[in-house]
N, C-alpha and C. Protein backbone atom coordinates (compact mmCIF):
# COMPACT_ATOMS: atom_id res chain seq x y z
N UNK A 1 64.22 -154.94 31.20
CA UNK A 1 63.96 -153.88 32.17
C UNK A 1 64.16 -154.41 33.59
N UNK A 2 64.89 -154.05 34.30
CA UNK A 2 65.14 -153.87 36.05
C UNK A 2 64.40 -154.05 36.27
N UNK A 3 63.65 -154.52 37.30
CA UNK A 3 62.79 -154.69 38.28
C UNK A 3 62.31 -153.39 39.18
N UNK A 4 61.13 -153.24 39.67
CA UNK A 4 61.04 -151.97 40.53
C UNK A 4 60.86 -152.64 42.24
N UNK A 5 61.83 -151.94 42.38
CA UNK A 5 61.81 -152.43 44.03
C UNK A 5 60.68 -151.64 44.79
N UNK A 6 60.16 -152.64 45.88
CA UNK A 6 58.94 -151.98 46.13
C UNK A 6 59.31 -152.31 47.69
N UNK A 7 58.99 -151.20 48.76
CA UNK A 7 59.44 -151.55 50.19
C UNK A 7 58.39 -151.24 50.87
N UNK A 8 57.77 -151.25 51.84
CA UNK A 8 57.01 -151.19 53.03
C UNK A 8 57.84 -150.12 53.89
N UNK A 9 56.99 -148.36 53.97
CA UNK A 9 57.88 -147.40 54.36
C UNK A 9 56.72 -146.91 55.82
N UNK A 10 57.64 -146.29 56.81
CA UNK A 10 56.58 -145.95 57.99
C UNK A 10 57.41 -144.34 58.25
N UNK A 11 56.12 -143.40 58.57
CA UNK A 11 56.66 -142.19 58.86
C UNK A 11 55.27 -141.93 59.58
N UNK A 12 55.66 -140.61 60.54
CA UNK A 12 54.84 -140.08 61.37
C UNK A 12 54.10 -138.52 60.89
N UNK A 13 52.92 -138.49 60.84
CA UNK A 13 51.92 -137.13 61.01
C UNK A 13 51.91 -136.52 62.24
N UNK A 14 51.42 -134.80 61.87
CA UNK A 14 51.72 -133.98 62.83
C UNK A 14 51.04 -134.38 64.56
N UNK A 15 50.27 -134.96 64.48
CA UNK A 15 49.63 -135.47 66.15
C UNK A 15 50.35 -136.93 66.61
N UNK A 16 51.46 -137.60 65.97
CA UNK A 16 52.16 -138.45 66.42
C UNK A 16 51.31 -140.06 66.19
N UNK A 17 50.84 -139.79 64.66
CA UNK A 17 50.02 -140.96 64.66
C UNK A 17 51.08 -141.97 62.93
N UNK A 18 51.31 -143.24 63.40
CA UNK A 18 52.33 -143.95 62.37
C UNK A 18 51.65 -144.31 61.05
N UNK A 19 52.35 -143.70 60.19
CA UNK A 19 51.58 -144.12 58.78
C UNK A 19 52.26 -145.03 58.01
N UNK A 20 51.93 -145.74 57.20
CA UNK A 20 52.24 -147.10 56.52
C UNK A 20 52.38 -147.13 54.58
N UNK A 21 52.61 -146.86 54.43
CA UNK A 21 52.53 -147.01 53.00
C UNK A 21 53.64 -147.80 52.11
N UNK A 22 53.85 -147.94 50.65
CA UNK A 22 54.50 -148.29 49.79
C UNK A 22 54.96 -147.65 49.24
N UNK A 23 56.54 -147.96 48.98
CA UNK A 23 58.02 -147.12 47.83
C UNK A 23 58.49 -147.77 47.15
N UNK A 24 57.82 -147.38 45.85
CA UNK A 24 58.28 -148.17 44.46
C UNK A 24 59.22 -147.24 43.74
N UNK A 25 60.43 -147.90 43.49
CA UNK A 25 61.26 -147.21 43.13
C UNK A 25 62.34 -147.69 41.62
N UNK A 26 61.78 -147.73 40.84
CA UNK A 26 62.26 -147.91 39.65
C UNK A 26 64.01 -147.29 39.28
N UNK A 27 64.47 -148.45 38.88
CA UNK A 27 66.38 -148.17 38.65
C UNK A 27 66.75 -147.13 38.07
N UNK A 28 65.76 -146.00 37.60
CA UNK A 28 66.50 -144.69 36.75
C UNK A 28 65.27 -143.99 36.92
N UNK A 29 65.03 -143.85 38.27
CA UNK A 29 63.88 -142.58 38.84
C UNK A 29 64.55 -141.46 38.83
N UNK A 30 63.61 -140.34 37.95
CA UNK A 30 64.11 -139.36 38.05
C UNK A 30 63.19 -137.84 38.69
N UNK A 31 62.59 -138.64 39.14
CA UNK A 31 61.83 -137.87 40.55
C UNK A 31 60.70 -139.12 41.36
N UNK A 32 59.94 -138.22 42.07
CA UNK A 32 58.99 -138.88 43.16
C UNK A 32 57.42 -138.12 42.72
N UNK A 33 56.55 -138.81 43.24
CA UNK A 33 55.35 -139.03 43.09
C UNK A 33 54.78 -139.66 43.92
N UNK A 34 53.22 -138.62 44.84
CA UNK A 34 53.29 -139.26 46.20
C UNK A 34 51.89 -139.38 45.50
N UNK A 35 50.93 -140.58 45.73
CA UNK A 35 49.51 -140.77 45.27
C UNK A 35 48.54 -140.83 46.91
N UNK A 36 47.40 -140.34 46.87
CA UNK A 36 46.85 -140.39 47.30
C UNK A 36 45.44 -140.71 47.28
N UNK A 37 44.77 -141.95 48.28
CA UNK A 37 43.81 -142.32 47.70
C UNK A 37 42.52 -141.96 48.01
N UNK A 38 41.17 -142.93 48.13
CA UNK A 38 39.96 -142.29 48.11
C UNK A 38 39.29 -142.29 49.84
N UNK A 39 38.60 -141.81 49.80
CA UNK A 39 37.35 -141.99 50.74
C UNK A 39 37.75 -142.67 51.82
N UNK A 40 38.12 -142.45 53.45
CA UNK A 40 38.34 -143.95 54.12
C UNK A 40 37.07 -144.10 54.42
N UNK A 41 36.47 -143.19 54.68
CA UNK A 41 34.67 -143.89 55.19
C UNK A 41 33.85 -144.47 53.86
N UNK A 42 34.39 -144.69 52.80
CA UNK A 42 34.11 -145.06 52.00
C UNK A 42 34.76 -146.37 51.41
N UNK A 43 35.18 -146.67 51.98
CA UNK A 43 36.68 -148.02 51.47
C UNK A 43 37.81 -147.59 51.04
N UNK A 44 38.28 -146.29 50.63
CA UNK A 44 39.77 -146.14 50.07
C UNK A 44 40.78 -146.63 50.79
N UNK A 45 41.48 -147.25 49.93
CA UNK A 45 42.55 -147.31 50.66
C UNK A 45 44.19 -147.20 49.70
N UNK A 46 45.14 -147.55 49.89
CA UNK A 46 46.32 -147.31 49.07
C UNK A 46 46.35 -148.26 48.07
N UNK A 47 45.54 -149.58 48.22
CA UNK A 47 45.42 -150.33 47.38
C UNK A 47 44.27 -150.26 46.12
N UNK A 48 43.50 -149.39 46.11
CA UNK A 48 42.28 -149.05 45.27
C UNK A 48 42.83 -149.21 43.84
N UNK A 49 41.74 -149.94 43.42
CA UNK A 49 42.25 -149.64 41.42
C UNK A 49 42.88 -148.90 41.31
N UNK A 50 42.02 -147.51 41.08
CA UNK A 50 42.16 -146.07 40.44
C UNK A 50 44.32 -145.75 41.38
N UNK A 51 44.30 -145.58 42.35
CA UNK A 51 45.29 -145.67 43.06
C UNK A 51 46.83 -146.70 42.22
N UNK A 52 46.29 -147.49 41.92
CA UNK A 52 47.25 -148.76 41.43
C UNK A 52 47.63 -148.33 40.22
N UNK A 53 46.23 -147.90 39.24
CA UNK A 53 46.81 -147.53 37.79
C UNK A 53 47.49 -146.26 38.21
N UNK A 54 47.25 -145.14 38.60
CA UNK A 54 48.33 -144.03 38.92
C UNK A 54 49.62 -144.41 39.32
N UNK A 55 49.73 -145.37 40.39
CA UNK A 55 50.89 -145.70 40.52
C UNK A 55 51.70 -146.23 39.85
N UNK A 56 51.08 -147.43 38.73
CA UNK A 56 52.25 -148.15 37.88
C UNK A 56 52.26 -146.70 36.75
N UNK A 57 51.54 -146.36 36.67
CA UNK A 57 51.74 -145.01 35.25
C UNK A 57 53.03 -144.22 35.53
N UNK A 58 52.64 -143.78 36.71
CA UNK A 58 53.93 -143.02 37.36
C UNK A 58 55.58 -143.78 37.60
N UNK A 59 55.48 -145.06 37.81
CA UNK A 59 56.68 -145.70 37.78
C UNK A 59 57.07 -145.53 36.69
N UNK A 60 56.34 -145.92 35.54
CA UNK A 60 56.52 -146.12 34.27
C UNK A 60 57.48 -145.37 33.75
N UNK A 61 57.20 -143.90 34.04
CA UNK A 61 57.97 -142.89 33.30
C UNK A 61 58.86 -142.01 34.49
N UNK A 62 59.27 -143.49 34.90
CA UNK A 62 60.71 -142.97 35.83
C UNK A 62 60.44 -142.41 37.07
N UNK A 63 59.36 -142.35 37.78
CA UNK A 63 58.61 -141.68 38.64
C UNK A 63 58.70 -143.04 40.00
N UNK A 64 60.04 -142.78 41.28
CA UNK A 64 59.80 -142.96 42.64
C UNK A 64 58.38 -142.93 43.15
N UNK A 65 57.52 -144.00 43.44
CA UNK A 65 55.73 -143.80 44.12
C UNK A 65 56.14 -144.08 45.34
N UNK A 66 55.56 -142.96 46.23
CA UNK A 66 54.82 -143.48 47.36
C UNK A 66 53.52 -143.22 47.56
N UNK A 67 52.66 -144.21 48.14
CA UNK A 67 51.26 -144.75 47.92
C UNK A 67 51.37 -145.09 49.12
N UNK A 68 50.31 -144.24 50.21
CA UNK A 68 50.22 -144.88 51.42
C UNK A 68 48.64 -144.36 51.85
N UNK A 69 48.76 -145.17 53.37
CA UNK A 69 47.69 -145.19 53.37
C UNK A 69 47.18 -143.61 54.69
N UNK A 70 45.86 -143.07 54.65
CA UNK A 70 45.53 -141.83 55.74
C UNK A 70 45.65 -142.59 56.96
N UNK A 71 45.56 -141.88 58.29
CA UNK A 71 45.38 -142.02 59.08
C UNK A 71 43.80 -142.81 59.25
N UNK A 72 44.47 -143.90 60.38
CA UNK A 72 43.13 -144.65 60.16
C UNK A 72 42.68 -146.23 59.55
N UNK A 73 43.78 -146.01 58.58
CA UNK A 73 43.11 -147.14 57.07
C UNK A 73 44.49 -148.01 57.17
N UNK A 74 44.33 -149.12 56.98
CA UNK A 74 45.29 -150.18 57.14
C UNK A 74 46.05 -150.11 58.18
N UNK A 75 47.36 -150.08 57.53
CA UNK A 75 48.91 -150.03 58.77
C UNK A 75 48.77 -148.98 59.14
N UNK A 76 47.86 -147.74 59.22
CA UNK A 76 47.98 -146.47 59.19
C UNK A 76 47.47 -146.25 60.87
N UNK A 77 48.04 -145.53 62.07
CA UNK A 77 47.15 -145.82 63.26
C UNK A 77 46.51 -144.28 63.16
N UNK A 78 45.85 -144.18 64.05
CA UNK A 78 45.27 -143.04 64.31
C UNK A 78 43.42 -143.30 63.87
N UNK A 79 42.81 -142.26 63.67
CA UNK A 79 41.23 -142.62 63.12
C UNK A 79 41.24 -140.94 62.14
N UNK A 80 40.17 -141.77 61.34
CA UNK A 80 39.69 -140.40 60.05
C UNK A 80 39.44 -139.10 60.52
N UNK A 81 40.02 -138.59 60.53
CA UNK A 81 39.18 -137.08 61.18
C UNK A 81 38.68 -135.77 59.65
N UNK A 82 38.95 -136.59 58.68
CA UNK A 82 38.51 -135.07 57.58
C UNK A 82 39.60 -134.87 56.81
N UNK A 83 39.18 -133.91 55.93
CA UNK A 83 40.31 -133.03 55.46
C UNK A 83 41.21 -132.49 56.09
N UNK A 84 41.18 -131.75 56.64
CA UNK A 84 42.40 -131.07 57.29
C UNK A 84 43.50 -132.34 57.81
N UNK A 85 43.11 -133.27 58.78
CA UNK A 85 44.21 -134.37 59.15
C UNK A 85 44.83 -134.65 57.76
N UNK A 86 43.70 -135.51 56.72
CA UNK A 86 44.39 -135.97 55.67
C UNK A 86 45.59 -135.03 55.02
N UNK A 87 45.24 -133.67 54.77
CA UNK A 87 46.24 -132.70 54.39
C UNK A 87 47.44 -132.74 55.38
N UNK A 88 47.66 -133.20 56.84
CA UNK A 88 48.72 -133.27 57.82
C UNK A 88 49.39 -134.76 57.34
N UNK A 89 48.76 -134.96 57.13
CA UNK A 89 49.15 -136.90 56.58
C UNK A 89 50.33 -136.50 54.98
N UNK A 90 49.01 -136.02 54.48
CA UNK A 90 50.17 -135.73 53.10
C UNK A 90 51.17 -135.14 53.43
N UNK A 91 50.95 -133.74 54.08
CA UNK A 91 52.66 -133.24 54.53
C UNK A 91 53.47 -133.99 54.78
N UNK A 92 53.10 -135.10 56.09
CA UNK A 92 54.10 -135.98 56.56
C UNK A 92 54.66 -136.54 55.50
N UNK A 93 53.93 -137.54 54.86
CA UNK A 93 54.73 -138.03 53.22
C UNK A 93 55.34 -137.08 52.57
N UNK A 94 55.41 -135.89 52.34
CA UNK A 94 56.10 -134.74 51.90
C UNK A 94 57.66 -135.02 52.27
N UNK A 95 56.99 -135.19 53.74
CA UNK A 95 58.64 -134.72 54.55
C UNK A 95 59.34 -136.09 54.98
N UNK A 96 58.50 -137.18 54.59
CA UNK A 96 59.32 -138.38 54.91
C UNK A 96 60.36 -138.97 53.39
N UNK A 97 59.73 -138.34 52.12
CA UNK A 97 60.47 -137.98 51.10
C UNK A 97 61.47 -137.36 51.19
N UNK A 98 61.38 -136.43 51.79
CA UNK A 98 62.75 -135.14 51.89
C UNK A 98 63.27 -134.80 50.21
N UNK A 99 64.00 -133.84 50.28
CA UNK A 99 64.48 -133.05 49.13
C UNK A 99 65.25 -134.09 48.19
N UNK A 100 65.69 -134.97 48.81
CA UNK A 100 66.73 -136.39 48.55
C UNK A 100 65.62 -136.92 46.84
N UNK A 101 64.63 -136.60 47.14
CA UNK A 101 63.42 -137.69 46.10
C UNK A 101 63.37 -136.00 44.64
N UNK A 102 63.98 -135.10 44.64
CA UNK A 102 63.44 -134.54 43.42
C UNK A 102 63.02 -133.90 43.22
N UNK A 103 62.10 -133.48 42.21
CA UNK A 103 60.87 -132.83 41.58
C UNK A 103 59.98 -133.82 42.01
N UNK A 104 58.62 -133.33 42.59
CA UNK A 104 57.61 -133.62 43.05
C UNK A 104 56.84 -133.58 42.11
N UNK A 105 56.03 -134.69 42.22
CA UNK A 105 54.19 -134.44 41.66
C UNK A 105 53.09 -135.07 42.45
N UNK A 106 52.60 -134.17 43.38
CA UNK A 106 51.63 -134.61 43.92
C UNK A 106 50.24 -135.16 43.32
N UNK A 107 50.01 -136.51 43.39
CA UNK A 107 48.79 -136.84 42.52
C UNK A 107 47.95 -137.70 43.91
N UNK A 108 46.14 -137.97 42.99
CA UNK A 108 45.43 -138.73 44.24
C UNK A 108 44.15 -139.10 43.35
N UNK A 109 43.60 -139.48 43.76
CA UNK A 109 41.72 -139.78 43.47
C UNK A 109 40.57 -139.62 44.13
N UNK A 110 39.80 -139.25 43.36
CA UNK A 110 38.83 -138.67 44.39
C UNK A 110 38.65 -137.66 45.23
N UNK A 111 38.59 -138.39 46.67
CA UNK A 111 39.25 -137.64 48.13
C UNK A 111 40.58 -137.48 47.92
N UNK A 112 41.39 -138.01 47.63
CA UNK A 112 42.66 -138.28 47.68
C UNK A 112 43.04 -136.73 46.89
N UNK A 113 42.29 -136.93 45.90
CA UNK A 113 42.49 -136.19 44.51
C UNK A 113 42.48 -134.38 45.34
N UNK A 114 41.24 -134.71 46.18
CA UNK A 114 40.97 -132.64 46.83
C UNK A 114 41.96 -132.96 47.71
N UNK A 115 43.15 -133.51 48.62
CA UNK A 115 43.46 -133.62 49.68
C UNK A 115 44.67 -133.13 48.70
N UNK A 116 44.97 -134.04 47.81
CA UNK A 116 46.67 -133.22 46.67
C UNK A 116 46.68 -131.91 46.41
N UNK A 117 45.29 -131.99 45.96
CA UNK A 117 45.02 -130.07 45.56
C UNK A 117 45.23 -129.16 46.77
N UNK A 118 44.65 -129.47 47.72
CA UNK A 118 45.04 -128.69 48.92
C UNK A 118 46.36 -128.21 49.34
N UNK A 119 47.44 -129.37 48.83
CA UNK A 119 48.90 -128.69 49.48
C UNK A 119 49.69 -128.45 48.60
N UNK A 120 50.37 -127.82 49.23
CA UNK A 120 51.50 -126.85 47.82
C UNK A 120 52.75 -127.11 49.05
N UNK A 121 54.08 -127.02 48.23
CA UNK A 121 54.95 -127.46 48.81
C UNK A 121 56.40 -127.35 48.01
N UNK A 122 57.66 -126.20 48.16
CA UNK A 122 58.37 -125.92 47.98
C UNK A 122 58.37 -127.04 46.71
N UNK A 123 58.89 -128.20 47.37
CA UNK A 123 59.81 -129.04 45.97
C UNK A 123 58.42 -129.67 44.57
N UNK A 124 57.22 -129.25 44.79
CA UNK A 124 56.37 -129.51 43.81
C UNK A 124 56.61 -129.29 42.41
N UNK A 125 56.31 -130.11 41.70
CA UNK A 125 56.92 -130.09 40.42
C UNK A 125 55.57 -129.69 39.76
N UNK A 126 54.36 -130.34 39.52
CA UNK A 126 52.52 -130.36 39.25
C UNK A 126 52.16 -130.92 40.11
N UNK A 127 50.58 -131.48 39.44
CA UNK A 127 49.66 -131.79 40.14
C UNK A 127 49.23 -132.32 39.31
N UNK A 128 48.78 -133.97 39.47
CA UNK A 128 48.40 -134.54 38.14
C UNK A 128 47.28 -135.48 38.98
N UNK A 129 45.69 -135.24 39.08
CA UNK A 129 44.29 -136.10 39.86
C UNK A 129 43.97 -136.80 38.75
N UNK A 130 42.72 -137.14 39.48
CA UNK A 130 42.05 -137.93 38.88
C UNK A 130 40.64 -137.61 39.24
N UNK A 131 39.60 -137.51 39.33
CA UNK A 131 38.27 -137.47 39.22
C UNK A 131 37.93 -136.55 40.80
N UNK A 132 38.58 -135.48 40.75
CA UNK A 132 38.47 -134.63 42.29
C UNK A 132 37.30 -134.09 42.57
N UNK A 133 36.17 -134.80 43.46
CA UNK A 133 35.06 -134.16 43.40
C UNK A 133 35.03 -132.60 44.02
N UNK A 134 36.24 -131.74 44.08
CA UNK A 134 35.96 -130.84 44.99
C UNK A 134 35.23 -130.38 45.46
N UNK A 135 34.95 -130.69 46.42
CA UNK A 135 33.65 -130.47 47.41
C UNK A 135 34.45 -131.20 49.32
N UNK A 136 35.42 -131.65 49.38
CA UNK A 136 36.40 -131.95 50.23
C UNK A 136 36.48 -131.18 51.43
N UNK A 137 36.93 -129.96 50.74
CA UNK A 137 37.67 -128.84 51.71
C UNK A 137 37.19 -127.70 50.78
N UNK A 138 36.79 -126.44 51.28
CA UNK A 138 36.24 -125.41 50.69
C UNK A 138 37.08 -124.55 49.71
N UNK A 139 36.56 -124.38 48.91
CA UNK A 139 37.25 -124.05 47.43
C UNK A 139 38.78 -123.13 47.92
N UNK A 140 38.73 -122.25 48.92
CA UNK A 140 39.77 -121.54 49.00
C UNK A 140 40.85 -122.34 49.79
N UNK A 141 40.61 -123.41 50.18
CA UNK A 141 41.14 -124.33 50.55
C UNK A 141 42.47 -124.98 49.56
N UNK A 142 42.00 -125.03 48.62
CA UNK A 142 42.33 -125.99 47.17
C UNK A 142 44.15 -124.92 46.24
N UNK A 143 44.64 -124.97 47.79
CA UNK A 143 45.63 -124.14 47.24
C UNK A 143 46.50 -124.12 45.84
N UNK A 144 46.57 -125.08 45.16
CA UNK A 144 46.37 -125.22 44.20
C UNK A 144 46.07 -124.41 42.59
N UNK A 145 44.85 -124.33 42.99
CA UNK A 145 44.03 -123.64 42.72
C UNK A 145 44.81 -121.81 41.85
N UNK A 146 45.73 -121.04 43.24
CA UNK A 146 46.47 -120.13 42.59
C UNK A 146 48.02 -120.26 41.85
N UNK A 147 48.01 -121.70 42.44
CA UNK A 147 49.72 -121.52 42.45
C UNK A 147 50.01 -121.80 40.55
N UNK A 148 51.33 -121.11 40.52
CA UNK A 148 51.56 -121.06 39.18
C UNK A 148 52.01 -122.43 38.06
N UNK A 149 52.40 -123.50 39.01
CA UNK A 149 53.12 -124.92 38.60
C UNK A 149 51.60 -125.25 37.92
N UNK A 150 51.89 -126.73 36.85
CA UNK A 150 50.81 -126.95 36.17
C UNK A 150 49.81 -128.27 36.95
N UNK A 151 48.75 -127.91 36.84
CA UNK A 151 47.28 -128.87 37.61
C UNK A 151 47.10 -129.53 36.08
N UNK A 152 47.07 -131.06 36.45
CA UNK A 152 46.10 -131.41 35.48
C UNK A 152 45.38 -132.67 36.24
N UNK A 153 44.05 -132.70 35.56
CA UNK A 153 43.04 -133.14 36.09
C UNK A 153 42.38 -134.02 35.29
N UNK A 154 42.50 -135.21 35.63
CA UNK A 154 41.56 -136.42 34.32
C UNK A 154 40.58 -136.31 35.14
N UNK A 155 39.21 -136.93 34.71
CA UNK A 155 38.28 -136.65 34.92
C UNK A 155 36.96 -137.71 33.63
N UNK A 156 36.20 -138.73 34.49
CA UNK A 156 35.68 -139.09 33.25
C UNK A 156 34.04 -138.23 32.73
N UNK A 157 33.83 -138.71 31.15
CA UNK A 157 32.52 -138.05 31.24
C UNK A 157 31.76 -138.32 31.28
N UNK A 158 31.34 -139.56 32.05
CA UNK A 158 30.34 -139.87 32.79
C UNK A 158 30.46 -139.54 34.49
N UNK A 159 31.21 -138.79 35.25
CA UNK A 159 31.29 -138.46 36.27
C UNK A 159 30.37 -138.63 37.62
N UNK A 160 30.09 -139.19 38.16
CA UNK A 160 28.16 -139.13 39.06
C UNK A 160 29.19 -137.69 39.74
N UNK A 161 29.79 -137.46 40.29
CA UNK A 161 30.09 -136.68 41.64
C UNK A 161 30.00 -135.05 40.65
N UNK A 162 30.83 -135.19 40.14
CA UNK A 162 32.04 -133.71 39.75
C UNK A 162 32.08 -134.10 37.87
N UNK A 163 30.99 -133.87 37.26
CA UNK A 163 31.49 -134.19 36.01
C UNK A 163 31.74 -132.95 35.52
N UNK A 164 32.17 -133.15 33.74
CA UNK A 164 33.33 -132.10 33.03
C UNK A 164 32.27 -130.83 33.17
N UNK A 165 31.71 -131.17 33.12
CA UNK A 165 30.60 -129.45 32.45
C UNK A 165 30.34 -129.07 34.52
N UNK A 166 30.52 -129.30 35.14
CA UNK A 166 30.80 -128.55 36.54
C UNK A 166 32.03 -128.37 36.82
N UNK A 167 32.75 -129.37 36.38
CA UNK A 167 34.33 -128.81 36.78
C UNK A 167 34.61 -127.88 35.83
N UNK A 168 34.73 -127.93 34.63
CA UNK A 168 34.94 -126.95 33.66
C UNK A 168 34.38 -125.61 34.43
N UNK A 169 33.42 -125.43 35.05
CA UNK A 169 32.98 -124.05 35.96
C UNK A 169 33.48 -123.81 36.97
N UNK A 170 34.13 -124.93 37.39
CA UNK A 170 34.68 -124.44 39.12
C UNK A 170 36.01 -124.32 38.63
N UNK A 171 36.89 -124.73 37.76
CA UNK A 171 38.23 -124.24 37.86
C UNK A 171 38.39 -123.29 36.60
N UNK A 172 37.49 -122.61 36.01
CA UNK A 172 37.84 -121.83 35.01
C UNK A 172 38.65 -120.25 35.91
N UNK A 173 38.86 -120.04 36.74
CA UNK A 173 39.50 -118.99 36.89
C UNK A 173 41.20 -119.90 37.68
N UNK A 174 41.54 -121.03 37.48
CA UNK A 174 42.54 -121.81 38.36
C UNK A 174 43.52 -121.19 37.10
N UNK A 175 44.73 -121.36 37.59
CA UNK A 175 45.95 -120.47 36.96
C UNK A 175 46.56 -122.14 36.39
N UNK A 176 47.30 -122.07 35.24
CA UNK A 176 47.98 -123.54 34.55
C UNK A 176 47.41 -124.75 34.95
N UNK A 177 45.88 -124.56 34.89
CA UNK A 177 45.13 -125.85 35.22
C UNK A 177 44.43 -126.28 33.76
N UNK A 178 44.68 -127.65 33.53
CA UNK A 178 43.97 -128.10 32.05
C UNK A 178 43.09 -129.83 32.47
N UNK A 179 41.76 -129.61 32.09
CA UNK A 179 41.30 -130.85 31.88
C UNK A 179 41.12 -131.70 31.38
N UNK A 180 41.11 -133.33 31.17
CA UNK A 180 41.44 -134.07 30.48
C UNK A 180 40.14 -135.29 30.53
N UNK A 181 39.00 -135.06 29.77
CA UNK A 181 38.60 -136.47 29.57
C UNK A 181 37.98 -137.32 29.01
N UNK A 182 38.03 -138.41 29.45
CA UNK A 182 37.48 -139.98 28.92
C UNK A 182 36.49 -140.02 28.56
N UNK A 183 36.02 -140.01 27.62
CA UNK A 183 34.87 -140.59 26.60
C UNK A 183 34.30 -141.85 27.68
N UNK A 184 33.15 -141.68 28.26
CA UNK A 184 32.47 -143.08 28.62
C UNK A 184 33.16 -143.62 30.13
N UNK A 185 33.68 -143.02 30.53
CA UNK A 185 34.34 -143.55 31.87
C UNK A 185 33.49 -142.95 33.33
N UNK A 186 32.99 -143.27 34.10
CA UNK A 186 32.33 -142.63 35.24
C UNK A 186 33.34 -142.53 36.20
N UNK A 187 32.96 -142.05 37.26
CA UNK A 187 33.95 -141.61 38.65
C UNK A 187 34.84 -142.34 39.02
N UNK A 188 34.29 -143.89 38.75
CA UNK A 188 35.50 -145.20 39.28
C UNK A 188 36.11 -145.09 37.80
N UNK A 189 36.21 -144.75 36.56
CA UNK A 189 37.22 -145.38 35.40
C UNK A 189 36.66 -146.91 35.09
N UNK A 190 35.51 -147.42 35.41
CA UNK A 190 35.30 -148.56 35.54
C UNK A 190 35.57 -148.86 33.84
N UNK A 191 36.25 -149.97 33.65
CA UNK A 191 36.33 -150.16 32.12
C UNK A 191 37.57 -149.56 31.39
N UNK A 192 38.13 -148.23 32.23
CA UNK A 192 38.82 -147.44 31.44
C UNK A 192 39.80 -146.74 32.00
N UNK A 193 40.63 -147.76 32.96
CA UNK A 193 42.03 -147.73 33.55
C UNK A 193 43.10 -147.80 32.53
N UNK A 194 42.78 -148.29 31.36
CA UNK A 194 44.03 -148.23 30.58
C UNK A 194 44.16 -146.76 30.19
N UNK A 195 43.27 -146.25 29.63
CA UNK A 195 43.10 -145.21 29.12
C UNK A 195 43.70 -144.41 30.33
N UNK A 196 43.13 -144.23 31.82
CA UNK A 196 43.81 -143.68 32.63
C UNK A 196 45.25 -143.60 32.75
N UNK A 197 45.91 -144.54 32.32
CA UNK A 197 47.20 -144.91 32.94
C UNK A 197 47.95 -144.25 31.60
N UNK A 198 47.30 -144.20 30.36
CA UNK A 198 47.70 -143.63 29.28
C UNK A 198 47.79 -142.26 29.41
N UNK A 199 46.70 -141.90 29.73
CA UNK A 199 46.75 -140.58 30.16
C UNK A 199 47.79 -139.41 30.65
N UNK A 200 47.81 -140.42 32.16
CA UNK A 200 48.66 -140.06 33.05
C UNK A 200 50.43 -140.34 32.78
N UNK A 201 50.52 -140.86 32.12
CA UNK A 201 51.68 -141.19 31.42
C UNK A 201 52.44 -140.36 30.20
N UNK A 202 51.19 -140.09 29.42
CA UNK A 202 51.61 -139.28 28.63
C UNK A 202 52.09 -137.72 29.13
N UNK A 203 50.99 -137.34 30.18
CA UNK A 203 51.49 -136.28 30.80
C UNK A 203 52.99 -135.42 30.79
N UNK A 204 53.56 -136.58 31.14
CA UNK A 204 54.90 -136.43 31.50
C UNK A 204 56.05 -136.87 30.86
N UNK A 205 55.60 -137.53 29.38
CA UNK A 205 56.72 -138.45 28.65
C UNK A 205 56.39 -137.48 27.07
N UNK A 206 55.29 -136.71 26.92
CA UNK A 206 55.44 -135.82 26.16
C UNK A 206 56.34 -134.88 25.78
C-alpha cells in the first residue's frame, strides 16, 4: 500500500483570522472528509484521540482528511468565540477544499461533532459524528437535523454528556438520521477506539 501523504494546509475564516490544519491524502481518494474536533476551552484540538481514530478510519476507505484546528487552538490565530465562529471556521475548510475534493462528509467529536451538524453545504455527501452532545448551538441550529443526505451518529453507552436513551429523544423526528452504539464506551471511547474506527469505516465500505 502507497503511503498517505500528509501536508500542513493554511486557509482563512470569515473575520480574516489564519487557520492551520492537516491533508491526508491517500493515492486512490475518492472523496474528502473534513473532521472536526472537541472543546477548545476544554483541550480539543486536531490532534485529540477521538479526532485521530476518525481520521485514519476515513483515510482508510479512500477518504482525502482534513483535520484542522478552530480558531484559537494551535497554528490556528484568532481566539474561541463559540459556536457560531466555529461554524465560520468549518465553512472556511469547506471552501479551502473547493469542489476539486468530491463528495463530502462532514464528520467531528463532541463540540466538533454539534459544529458538523450545524452546516450543510451544496457538495455534502453525510454526516458521520461521534458522541455530539447537542447542547452546542440550539437545536434549530443543527441544520442537519432536516436535510435529506444521511446523519449517522456513534455514540457510546456509557455517555456522561448526551447518552443513547437522550439522544434517541432528541433526534427521533431528524430525517435519514441512524444511531450507532458501543457497548461500554463513555464520551471519550476510552478503551474503545478500535471499535470506533470500525465503526466509522464500515459506514462507508458497506
Amino acid at each position: 500500500m502507497e503511503p498517505v501523504d500528509v501536508s500542513v494546509v493554511h486557509f482563512t475564516s470569515a473575520d480574516g483570522s489564519r487557520l492551520e490544519g492537516d491533508l491526508l491524502t491517500p493515492p486512490d481518494a475518492i472523496g474528502t472528509a473534513i473532521v472536526c474536533h472537541p472543546h477548545p476551552r476544554y483541550g480539543g484540538t486536531r490532534q485529540d484521540p477521538v479526532v485521530a481514530t476518525l481520521t485514519r478510519a476515513l483515510v482508510g476507505v479512500r477518504r482525502r482528511v482534513l483535520r484542522f484546528d478552530f480558531r484559537g487552538v494551535g497554528g490556528s490565530q484568532g481566539s474561541h468565540g463559540g459556536g457560531d465562529q466555529a461554524r465560520d471556521d468549518l465553512r472556511a475548510a469547506i471552501d479551502s477544499v473547493g469542489p476539486r475534493g468530491g463528495p463530502l462528509i462532514l464528520a467531528g467529536y463532541s463540540f466538533g461533532a454539534d459544529v458538523a451538524l450545524s452546516v450543510v453545504d451544496p457538495a455534502t455527501e453525510r454526516w458521520i459524528v461521534a458522541a455530539p452532545p447537542l447542547s452546542v448551538l440550539p437545536a434549530a441550529r443543527l441544520a442537519a437535523a432536516s436535510d435529506p443526505r444521511s446523519v449517522d451518529i456513534i455514540v457510546g453507552a456509557r455517555d456522561q454528556f448526551n447518552p443513547p436513551s437522550r439522544l434517541h429523544t432528541t433526534i427521533d423526528d431528524w430525517v435519514d438520521t441512524t444511531s450507532h452504539t458501543i457497548d461500554g464506551a463513555d464520551h471519550f471511547f476510552a478503551g474503545a477506539h478500535a471499535e470506533l474506527s470500525e465503526r466509522a469505516a464500515r459506514l462507508l465500505s458497506g
